[in-house]
C-alpha atoms as a PDB file:
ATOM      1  CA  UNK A   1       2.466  18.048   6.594  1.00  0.00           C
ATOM      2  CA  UNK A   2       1.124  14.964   5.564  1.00  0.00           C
ATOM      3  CA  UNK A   3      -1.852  13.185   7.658  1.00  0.00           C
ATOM      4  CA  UNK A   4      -0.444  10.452   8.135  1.00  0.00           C
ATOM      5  CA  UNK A   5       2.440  12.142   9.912  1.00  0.00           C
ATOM      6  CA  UNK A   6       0.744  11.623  13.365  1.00  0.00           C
ATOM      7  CA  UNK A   7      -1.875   9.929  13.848  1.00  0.00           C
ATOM      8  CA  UNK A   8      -4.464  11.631  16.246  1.00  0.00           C
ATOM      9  CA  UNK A   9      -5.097   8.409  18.775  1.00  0.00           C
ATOM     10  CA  UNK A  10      -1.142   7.647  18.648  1.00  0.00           C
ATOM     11  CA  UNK A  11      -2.258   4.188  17.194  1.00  0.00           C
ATOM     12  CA  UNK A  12       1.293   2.317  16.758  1.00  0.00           C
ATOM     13  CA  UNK A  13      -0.312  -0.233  14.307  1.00  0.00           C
ATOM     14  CA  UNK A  14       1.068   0.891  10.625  1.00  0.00           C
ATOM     15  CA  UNK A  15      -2.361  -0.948   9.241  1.00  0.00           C
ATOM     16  CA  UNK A  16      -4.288   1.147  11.006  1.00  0.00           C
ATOM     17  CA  UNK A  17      -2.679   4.181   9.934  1.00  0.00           C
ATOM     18  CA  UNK A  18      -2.385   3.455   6.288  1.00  0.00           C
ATOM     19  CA  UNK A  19      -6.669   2.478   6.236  1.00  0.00           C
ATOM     20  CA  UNK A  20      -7.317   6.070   8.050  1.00  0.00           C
ATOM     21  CA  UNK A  21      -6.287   6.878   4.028  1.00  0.00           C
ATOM     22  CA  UNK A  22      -6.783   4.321   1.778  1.00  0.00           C
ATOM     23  CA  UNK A  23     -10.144   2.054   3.981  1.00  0.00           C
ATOM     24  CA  UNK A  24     -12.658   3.984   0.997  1.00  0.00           C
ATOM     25  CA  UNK A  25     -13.238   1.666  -1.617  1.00  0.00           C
ATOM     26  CA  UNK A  26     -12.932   4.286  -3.833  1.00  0.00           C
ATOM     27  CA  UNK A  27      -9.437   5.588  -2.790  1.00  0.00           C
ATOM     28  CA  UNK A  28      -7.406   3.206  -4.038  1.00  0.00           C
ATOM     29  CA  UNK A  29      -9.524   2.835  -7.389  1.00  0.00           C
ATOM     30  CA  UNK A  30      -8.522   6.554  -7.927  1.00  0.00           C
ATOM     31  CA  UNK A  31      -4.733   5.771  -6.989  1.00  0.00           C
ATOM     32  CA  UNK A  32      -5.603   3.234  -9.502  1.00  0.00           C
ATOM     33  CA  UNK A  33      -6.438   5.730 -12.160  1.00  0.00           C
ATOM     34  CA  UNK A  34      -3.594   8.039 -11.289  1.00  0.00           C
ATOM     35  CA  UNK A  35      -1.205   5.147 -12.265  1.00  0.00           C
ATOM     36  CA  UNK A  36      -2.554   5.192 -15.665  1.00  0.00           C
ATOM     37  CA  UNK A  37      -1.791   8.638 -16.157  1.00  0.00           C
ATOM     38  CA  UNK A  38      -4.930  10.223 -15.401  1.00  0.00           C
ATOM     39  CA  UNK A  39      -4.666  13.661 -13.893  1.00  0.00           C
ATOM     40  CA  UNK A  40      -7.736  15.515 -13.758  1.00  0.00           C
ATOM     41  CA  UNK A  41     -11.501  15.772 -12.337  1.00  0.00           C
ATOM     42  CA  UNK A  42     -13.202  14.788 -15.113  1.00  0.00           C
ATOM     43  CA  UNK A  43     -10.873  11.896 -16.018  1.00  0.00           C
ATOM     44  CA  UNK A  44     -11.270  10.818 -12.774  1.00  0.00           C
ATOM     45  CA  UNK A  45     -14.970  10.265 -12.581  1.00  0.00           C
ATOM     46  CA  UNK A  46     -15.348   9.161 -16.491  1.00  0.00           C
ATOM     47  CA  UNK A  47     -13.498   6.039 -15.466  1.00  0.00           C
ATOM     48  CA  UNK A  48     -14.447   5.365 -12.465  1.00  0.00           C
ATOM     49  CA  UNK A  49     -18.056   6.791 -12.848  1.00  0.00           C
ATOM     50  CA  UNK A  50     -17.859   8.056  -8.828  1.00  0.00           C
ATOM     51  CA  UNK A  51     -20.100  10.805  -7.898  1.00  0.00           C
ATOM     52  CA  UNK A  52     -18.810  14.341  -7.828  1.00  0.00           C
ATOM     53  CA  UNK A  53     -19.054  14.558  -4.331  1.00  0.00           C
ATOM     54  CA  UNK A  54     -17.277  11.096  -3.297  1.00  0.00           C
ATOM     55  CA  UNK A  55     -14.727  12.428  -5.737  1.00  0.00           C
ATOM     56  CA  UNK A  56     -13.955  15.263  -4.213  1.00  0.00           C
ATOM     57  CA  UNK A  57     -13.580  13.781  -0.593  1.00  0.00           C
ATOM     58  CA  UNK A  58     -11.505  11.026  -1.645  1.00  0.00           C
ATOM     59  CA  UNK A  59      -8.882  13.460  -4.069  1.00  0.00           C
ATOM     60  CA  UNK A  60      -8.880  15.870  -1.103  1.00  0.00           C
ATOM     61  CA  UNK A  61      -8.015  12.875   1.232  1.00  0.00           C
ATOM     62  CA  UNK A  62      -5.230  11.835  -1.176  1.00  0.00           C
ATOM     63  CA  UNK A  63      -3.913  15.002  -1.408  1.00  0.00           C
ATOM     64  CA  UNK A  64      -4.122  15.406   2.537  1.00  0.00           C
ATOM     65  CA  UNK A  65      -2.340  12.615   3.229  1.00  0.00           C
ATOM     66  CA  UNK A  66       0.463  13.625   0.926  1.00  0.00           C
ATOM     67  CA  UNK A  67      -0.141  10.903  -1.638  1.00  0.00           C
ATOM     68  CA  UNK A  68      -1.230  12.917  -4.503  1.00  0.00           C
ATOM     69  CA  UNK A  69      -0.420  16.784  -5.208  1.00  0.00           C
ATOM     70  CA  UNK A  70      -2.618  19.129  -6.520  1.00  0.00           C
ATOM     71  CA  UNK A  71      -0.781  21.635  -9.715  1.00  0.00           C
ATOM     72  CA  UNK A  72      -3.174  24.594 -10.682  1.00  0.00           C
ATOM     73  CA  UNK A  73      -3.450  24.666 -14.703  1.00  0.00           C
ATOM     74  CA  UNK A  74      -5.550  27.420 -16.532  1.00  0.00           C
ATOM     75  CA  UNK A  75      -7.013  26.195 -20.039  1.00  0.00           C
ATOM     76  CA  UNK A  76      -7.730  29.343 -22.585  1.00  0.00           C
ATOM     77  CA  UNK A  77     -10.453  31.141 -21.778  1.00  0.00           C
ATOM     78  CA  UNK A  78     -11.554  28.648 -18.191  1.00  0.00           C
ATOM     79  CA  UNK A  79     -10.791  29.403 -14.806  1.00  0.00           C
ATOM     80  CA  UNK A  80      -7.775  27.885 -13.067  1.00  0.00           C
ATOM     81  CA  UNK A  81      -8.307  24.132 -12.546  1.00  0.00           C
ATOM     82  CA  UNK A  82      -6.160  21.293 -10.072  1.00  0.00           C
ATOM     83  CA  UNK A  83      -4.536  18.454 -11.566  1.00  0.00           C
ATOM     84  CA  UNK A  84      -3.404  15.478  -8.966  1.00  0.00           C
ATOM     85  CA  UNK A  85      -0.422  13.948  -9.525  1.00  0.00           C
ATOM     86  CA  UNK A  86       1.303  11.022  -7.386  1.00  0.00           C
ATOM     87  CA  UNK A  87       4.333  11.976  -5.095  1.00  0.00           C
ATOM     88  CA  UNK A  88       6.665   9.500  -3.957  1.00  0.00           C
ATOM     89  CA  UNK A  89       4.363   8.161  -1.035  1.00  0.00           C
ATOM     90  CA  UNK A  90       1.820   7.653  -3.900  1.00  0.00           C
ATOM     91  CA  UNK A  91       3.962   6.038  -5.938  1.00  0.00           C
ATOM     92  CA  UNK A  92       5.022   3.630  -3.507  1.00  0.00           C
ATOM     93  CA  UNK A  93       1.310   2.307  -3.423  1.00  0.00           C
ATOM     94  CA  UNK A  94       2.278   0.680  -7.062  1.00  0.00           C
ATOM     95  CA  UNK A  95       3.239  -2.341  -4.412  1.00  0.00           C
ATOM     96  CA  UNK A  96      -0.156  -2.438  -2.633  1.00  0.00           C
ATOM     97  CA  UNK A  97      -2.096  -2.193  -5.748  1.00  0.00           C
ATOM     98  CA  UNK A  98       0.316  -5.323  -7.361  1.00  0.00           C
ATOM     99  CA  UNK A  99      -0.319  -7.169  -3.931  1.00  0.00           C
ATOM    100  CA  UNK A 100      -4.113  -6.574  -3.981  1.00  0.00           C
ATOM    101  CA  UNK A 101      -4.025  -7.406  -7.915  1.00  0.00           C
ATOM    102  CA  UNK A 102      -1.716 -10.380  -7.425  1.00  0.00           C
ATOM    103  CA  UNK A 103      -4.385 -12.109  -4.657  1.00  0.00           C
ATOM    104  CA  UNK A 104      -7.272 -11.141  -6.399  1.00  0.00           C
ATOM    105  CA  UNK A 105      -6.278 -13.034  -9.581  1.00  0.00           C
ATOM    106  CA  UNK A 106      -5.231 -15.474  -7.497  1.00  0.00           C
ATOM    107  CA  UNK A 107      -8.506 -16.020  -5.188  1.00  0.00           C
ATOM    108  CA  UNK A 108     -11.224 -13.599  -6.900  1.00  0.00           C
ATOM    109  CA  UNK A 109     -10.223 -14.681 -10.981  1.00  0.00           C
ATOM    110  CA  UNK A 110     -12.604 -13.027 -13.363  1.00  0.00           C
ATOM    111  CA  UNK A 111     -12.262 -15.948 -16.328  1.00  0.00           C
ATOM    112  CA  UNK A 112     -10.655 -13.474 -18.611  1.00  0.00           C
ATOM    113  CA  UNK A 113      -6.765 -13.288 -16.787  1.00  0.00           C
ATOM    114  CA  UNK A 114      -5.184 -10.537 -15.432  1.00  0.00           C
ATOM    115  CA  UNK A 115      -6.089  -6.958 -16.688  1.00  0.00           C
ATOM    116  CA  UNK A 116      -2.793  -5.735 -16.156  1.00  0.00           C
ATOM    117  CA  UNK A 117       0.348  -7.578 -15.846  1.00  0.00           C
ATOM    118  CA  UNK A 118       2.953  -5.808 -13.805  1.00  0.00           C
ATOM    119  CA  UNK A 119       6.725  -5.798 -16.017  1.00  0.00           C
ATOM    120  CA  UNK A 120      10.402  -4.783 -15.308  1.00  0.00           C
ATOM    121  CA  UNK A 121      10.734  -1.201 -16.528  1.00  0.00           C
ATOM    122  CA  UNK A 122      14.637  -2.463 -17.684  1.00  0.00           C
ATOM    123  CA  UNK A 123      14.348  -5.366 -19.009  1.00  0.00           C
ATOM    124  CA  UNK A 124      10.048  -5.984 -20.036  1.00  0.00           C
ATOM    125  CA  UNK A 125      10.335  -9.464 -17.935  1.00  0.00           C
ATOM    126  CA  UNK A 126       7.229 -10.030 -15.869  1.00  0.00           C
ATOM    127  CA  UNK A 127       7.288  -9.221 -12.301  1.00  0.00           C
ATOM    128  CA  UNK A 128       5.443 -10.172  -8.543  1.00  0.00           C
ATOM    129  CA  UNK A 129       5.034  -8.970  -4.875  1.00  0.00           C
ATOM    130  CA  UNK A 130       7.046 -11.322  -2.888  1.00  0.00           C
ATOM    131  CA  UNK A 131       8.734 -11.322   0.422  1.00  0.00           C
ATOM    132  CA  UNK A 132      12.729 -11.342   0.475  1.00  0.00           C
ATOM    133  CA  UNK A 133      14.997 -11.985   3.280  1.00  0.00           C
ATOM    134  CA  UNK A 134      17.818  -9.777   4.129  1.00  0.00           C
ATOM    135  CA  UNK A 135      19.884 -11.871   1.046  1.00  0.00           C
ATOM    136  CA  UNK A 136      18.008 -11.363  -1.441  1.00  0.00           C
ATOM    137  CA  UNK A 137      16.037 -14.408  -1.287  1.00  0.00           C
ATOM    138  CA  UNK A 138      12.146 -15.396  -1.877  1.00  0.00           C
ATOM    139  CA  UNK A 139      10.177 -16.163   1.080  1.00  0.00           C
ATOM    140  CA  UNK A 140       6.929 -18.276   0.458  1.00  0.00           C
ATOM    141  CA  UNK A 141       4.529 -16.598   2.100  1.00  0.00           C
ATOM    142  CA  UNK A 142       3.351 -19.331   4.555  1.00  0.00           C
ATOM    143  CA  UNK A 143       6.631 -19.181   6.140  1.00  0.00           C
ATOM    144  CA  UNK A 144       7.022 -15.114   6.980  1.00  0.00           C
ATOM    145  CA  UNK A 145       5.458 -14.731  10.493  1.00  0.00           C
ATOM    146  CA  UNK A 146       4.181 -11.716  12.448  1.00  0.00           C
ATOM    147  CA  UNK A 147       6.748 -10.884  15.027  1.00  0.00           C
ATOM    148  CA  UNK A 148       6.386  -7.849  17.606  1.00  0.00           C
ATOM    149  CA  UNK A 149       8.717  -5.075  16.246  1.00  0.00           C
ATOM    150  CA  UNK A 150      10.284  -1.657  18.165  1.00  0.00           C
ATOM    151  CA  UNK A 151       6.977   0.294  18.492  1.00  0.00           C
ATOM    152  CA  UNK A 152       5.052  -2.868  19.851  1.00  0.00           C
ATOM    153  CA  UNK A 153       3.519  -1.732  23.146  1.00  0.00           C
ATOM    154  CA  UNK A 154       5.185  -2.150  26.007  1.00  0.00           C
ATOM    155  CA  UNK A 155       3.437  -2.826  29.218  1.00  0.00           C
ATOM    156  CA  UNK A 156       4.905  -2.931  32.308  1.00  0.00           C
ATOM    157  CA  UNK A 157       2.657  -5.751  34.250  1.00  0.00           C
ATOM    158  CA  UNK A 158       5.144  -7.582  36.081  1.00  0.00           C
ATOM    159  CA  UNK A 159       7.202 -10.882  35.885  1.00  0.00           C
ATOM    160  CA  UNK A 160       4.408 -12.740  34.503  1.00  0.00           C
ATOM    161  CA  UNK A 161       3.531 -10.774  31.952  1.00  0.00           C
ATOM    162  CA  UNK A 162       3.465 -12.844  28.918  1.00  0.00           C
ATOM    163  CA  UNK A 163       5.124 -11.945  25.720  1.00  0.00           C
ATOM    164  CA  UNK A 164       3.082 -11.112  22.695  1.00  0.00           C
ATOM    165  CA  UNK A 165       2.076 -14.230  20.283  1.00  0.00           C
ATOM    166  CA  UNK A 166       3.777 -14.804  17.212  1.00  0.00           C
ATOM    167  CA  UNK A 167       2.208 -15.792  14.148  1.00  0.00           C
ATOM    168  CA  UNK A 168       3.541 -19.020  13.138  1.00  0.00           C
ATOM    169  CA  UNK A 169       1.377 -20.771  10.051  1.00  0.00           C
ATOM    170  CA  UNK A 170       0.046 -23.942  10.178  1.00  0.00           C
ATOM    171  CA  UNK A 171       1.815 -26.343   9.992  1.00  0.00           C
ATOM    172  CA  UNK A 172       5.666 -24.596   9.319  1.00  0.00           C
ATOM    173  CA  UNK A 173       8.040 -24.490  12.315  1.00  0.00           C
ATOM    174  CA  UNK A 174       8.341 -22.107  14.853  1.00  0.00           C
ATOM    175  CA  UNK A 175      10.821 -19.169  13.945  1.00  0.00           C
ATOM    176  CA  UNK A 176      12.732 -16.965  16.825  1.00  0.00           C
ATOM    177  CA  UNK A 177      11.329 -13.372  17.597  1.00  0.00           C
ATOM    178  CA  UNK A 178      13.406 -11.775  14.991  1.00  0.00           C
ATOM    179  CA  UNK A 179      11.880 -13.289  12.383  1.00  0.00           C
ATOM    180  CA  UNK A 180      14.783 -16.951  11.695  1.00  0.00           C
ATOM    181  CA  UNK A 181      18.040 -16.359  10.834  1.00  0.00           C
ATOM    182  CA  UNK A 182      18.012 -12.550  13.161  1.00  0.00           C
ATOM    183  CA  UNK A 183      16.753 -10.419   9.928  1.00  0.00           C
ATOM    184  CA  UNK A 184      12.948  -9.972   9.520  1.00  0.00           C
ATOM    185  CA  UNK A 185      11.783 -10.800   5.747  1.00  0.00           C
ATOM    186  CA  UNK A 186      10.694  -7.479   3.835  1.00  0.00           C
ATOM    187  CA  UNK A 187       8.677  -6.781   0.875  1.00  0.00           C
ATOM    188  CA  UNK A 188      10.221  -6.463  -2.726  1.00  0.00           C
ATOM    189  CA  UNK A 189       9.010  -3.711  -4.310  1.00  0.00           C
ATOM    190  CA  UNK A 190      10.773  -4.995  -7.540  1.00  0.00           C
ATOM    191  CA  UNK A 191      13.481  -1.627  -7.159  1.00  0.00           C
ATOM    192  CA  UNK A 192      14.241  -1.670  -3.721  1.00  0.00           C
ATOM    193  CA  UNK A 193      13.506  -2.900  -0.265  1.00  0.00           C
ATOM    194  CA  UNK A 194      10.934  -1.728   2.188  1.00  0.00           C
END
């Protein structure tokens, strides 16, 4: 069962959860590689040129967490080896790594453009990480808010007990708990909606 499955302090903040796996700076670098079809060790730490030994905790954290999968291969005359492979949670991170890549050309530009530009699989047209409402439709960014969802904590202190702040950016109006119109914005993932 994946790590990730239950968290050991019962923290209710997804965040959280998700850096108990991928806070390393090396973690996602390897996720990363994966996308770009390396499999093995060696391949691994030639192109990321990470020690052996931070390697091997970060692949073993990956595979913990269920995001890659270790396959046993024997080449002739070696002993059997692991290959990692992404599963579906792993692929899924294709959205985090466009996000992170997306901001960091935005606000961290090296001079040279983007080293990889993210494309429809269909039709080749270039594609983003953007929010979408329930329709369909783009969100700018500035105006999605934070809003307390069903595993916010409840605690039972009485009639004055406020209700949690929402996140409302500067300058942009107020929006009701539910995030406007009664549907909270999501994330397009380009195929589907999280």
């Amino acid at each position: 069962m994946p790590r990730s499955a239950a968290p050991p302090d019962g923290a209710r903040c997804s965040i959280a959860r998700s850096l108990e796996v991928l806070g390393e700076r090396w973690t996602l670098l390897v996720v990363r590689e994966a996308f770009r079809g390396r499999t093995r060790f060696a391949e691994f730490r030639d192109a990321l040129g990470i020690a052996t030994d931070v390697l091997t905790v970060r692949l073993r954290t990956l595979v913990e967490a269920g995001v890659l999968e270790r396959q046993a291969y024997r080449e002739p005359g070696s002993r059997e080896r692991y290959s990692y492979h992404l599963t579906p949670a792993g692929h899924d991170l294709r959205l985090v790594l466009g996000s992170l890549q997306q901001w960091g050309d935005a606000h961290r530009p090296s001079g040279h453009g983007p080293a990889t530009v993210y494309r429809s699989a269909v039709g080749g047209e270039p594609v983003r990480v953007a929010f979408v409402d329930g329709a369909g439709a783009e969100i700018d960014v500035r105006d999605v808010v934070s809003t307390p969802g069903p595993g916010w904590p409840r605690i039972e202190a009485g009639p004055e007990a406020a209700q949690p702040a929402v996140s409302v950016p500067e300058g942009r109006p107020p929006v009701d708990a539910v995030g406007g119109a009664g549907q909270p914005a999501s994330v397009a993932t380009g195929s589907r909606e999280e």
